[in-house]
Protein backbone atom coordinates (compact mmCIF):
# COMPACT_ATOMS: atom_id res chain seq x y z
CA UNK A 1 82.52 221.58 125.74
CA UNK A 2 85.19 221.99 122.98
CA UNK A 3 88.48 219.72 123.73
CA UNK A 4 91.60 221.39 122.50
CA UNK A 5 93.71 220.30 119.93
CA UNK A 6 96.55 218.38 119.97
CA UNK A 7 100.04 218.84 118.28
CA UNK A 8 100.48 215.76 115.82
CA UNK A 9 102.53 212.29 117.29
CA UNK A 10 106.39 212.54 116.36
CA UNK A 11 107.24 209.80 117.74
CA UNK A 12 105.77 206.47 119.71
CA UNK A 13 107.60 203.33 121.81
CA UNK A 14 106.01 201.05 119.60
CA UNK A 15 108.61 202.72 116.52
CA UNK A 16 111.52 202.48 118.94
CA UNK A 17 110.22 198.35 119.99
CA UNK A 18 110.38 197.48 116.19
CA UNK A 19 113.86 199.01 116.00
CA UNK A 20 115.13 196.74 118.69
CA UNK A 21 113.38 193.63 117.75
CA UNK A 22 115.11 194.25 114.46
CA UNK A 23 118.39 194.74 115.71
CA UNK A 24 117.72 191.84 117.44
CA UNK A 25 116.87 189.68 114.82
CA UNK A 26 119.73 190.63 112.54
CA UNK A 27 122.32 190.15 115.94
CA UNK A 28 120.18 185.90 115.08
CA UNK A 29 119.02 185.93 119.10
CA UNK A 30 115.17 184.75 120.10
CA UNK A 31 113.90 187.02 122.91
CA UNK A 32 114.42 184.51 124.89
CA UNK A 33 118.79 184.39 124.40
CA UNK A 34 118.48 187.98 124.67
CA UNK A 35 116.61 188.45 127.77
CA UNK A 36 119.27 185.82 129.09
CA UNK A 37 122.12 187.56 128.01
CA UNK A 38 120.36 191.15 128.85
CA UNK A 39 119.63 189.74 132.47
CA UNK A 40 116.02 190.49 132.25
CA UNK A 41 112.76 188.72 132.14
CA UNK A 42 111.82 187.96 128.53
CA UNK A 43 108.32 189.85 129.35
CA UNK A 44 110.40 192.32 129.34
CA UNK A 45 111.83 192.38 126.06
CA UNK A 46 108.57 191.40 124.99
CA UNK A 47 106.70 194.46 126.62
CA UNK A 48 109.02 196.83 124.85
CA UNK A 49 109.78 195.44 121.59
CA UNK A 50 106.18 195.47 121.15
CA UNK A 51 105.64 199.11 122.90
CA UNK A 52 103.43 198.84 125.76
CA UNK A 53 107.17 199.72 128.02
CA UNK A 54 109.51 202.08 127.43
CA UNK A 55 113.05 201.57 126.67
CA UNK A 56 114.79 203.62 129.24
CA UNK A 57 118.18 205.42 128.61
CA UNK A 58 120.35 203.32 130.81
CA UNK A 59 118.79 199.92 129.31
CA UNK A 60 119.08 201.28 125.66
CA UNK A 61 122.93 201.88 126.31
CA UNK A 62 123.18 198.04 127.80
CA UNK A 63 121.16 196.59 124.62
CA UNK A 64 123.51 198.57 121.84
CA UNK A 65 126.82 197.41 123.95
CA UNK A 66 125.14 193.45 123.80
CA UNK A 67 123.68 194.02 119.61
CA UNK A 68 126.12 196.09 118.60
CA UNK A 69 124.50 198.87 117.11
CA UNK A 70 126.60 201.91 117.82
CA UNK A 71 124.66 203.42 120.01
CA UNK A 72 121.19 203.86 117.75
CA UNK A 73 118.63 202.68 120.40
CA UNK A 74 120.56 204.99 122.68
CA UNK A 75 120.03 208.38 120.38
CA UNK A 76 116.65 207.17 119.48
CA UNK A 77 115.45 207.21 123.31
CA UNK A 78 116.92 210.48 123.88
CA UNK A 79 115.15 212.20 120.64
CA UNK A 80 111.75 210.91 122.31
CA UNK A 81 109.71 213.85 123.11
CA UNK A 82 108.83 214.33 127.18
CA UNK A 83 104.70 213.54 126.46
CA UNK A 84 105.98 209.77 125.30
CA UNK A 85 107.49 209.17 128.16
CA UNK A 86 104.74 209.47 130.89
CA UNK A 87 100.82 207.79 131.73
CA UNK A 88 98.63 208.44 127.79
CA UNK A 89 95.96 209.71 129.56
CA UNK A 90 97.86 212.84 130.87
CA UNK A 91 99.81 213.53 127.42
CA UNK A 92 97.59 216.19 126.41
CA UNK A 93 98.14 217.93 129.51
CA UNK A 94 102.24 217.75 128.52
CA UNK A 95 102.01 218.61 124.86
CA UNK A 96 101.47 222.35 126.15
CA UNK A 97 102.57 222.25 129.34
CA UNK A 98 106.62 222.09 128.13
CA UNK A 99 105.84 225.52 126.13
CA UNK A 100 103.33 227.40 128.80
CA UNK A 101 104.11 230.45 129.76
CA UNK A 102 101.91 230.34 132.82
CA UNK A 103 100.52 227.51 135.30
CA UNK A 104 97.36 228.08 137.69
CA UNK A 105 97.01 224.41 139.61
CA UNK A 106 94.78 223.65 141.97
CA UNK A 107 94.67 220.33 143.88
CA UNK A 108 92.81 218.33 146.04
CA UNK A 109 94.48 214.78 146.27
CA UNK A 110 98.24 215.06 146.18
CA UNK A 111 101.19 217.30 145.85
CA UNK A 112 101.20 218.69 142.19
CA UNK A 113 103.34 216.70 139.76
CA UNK A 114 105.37 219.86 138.95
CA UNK A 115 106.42 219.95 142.64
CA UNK A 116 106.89 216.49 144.26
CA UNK A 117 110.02 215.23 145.23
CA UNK A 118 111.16 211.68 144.02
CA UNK A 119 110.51 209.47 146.91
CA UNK A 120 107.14 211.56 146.90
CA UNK A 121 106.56 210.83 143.70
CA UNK A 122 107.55 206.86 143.63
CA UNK A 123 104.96 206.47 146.83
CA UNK A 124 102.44 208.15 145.15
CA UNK A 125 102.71 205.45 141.98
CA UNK A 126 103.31 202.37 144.69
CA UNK A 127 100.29 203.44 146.32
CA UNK A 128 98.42 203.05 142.98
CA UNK A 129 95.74 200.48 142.26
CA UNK A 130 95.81 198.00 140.69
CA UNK A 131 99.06 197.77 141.20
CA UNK A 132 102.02 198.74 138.03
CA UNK A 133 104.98 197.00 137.27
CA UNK A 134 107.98 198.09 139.38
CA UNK A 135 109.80 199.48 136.13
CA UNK A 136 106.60 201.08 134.75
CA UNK A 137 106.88 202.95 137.89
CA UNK A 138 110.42 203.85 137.80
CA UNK A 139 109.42 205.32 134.23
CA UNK A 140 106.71 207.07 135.05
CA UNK A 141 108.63 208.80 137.86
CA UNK A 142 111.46 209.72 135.83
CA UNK A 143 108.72 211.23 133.56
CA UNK A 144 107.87 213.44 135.65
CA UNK A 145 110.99 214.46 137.30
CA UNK A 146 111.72 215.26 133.64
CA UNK A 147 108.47 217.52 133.14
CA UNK A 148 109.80 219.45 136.44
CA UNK A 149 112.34 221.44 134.00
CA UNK A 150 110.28 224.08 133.19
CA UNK A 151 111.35 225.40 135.72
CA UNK A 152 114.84 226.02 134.75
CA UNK A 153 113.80 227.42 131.27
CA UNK A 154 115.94 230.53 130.49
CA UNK A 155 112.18 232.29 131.03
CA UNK A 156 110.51 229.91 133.06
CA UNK A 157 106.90 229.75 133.61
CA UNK A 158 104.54 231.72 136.33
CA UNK A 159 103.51 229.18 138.74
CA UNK A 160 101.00 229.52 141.02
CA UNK A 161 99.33 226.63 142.87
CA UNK A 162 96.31 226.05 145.77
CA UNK A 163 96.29 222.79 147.64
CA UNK A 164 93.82 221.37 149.99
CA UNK A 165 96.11 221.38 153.61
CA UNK A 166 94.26 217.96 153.99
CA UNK A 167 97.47 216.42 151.27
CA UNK A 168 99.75 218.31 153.20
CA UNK A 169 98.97 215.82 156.35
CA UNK A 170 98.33 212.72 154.54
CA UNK A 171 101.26 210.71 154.71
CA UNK A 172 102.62 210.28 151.42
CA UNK A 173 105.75 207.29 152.18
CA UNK A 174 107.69 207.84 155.78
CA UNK A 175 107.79 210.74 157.43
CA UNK A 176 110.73 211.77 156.22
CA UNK A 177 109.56 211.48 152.59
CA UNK A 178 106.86 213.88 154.22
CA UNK A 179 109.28 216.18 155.23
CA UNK A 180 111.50 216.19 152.35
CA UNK A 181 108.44 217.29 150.33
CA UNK A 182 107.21 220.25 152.73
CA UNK A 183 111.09 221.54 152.30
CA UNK A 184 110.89 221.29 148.81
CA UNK A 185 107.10 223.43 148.66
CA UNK A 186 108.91 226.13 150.60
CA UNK A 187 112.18 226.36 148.40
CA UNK A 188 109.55 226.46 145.07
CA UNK A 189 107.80 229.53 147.04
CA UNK A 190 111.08 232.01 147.20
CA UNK A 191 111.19 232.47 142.93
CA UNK A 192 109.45 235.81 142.06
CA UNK A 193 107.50 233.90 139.32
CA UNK A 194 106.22 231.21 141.62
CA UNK A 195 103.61 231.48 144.67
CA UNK A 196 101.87 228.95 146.63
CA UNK A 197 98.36 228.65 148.83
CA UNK A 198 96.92 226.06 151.06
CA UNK A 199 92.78 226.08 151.32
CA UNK A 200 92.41 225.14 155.17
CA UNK A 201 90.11 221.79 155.70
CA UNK A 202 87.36 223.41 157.17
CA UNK A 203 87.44 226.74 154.80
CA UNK A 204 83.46 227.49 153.56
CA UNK A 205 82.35 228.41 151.19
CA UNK A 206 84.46 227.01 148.89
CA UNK A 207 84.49 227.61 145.15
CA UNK A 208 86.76 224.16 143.96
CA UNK A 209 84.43 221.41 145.37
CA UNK A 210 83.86 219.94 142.01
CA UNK A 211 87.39 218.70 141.96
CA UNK A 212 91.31 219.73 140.21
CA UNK A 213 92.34 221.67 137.45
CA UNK A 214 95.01 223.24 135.86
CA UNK A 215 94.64 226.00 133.99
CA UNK A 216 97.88 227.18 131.09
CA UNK A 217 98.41 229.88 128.85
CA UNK A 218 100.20 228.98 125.81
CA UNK A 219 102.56 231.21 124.29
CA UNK A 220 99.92 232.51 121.69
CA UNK A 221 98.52 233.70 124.45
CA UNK A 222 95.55 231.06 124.62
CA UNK A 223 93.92 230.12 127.50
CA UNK A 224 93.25 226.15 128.24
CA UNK A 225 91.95 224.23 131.31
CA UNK A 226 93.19 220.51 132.17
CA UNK A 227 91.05 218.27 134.05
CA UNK A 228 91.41 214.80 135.26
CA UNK A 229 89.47 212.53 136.83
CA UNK A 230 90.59 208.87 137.61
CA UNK A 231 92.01 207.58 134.42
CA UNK A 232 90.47 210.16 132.17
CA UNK A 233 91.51 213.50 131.18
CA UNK A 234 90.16 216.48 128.71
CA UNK A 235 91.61 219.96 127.92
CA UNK A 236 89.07 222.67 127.31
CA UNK A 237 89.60 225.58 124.90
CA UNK A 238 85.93 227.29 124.78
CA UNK A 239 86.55 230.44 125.09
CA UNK A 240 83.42 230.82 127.50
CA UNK A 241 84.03 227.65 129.48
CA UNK A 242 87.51 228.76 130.33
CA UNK A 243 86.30 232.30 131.29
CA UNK A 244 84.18 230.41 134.14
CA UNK A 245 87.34 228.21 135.16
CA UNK A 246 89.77 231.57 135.29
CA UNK A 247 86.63 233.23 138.12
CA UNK A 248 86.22 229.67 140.02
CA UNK A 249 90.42 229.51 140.17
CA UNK A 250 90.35 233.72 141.51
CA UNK A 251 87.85 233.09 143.78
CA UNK A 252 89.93 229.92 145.14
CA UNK A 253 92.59 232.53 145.50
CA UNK A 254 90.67 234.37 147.84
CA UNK A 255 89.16 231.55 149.87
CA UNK A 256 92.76 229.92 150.47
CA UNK A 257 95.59 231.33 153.00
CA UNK A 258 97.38 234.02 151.95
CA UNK A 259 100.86 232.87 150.15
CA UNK A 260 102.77 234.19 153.64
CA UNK A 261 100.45 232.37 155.78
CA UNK A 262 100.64 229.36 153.46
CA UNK A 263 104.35 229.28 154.48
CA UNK A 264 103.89 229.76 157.78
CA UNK A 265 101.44 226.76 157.62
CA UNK A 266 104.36 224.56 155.66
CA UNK A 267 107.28 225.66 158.42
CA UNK A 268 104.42 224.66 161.10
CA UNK A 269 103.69 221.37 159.73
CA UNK A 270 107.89 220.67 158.92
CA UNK A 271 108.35 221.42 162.66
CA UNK A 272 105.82 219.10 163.95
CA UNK A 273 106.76 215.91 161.14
């Protein structure tokens, strides 16, 4: 198994840490009269002077105002590139998923992160274990609400996607986080470019029992496979190996419910939430 390349680091939130903890320094505050005056713990500061949490836009705004830097920590959180922002372990799956010009995804645990809602989203992270900080969370989340703009490229994407109908009736938050999510499946299956299809529970044979992927084509035309399991990831590129992944995702295709029944299946399962 050959793992793809990836494009080189531009940027990292250990760079944008040693910016503030400069600015901080030369403003003659400890991390401690900061965090005070910031009105947040001093972990905090801590965490992302040093890089292991992300400066978010809102907070970068609030530290230039109280260092007075004109607004530098603010344009240098905006310049970070989407992969930065979001889990390491899936960035190699977001260096070429921003530039794909096709998505096959299937999924066996929970709704794809290209089409969860927020609250969805959020329960899915607060469900996690071990638990993550509350504002690691909130990152991550706004990560991926972030990644969802492919879909509003000028040419966005083909999407296609097969879930298991078992994550469709897991409850994922309240019931009305439930709900919100079903309604936003069935406005993501109306696009030309996008289709959807649910593999029923007790559907056999069944070509995806060894677990997710995603398969992209890249805009050179070259075919790669994402998989992830637990906390690790890989992207293939052998030629042959991806060959096998493209017949395993067609015959899931033919296995699942057809993309009208699938939506009949979704408006079934809204009515009854």
């Amino acid at each position: 198994m050959h793992v793809a390349k990836k494009p080189k680091k531009v940027g990292s939130w250990q760079a944008v840490g040693a910016v503030l903890a400069h600015c901080r320094k030369q403003a003659r505050f400890t991390q401690e009269q900061f965090a005070e005056l910031a009105n947040v713990h001093v972990d905090t500061v801590g965490s992302i002077e040093q890089g292991r949490l992300a400066l978010q836009p809102d907070r970068a705004e609030q530290f230039d105002e109280l260092l007075g830097t004109g607004g530098v920590l603010a344009v240098l959180v905006a310049k970070m590139p989407v992969r930065e922002r979001i889990v390491r372990f899936a960035q190699g799956l977001v260096d070429h998923e921003q530039e794909a010009v096709s998505f096959l995804s299937y999924e066996t645990q929970v709704v794809p992160g290209l089409l969860q809602t927020r609250d969805y989203c959020r329960a899915v992270f607060d469900y996690r274990y071990p638990a993550i900080e509350s504002e690691t969370a909130e990152q991550w989340v706004n990560a991926r609400m972030e990644r969802q703009l492919v879909w509003q490229r000028d040419r966005p994407p083909v999407g296609h996607f097969v879930i298991e109908e078992g994550i469709l009736r897991r409850k994922v938050g309240d019931p009305e986080v439930m709900r919100e999510q079903i309604r936003q499946i069935l406005e993501y299956t109306e696009p030309v470019h996008m289709s959807f299809q649910i593999m029923p529970q007790d559907r056999t044979p069944h070509a995806g029992l060894d677990g997710p992927m995603v398969l992209l084509e890249t805009p050179e035309h070259e075919r790669l496979v994402y998989l992830e399991v637990q906390r690790a990831s890989f992207l293939v590129d052998d030629p042959d190996e991806v060959s096998d992944y493209h017949h395993k995702y067609g015959m899931l295709r033919s296995q699942a419910l057809s993309p009208d029944g699938s939506v009949r299946l979704l408006k079934a399962l809204l009515g009854a939430s």
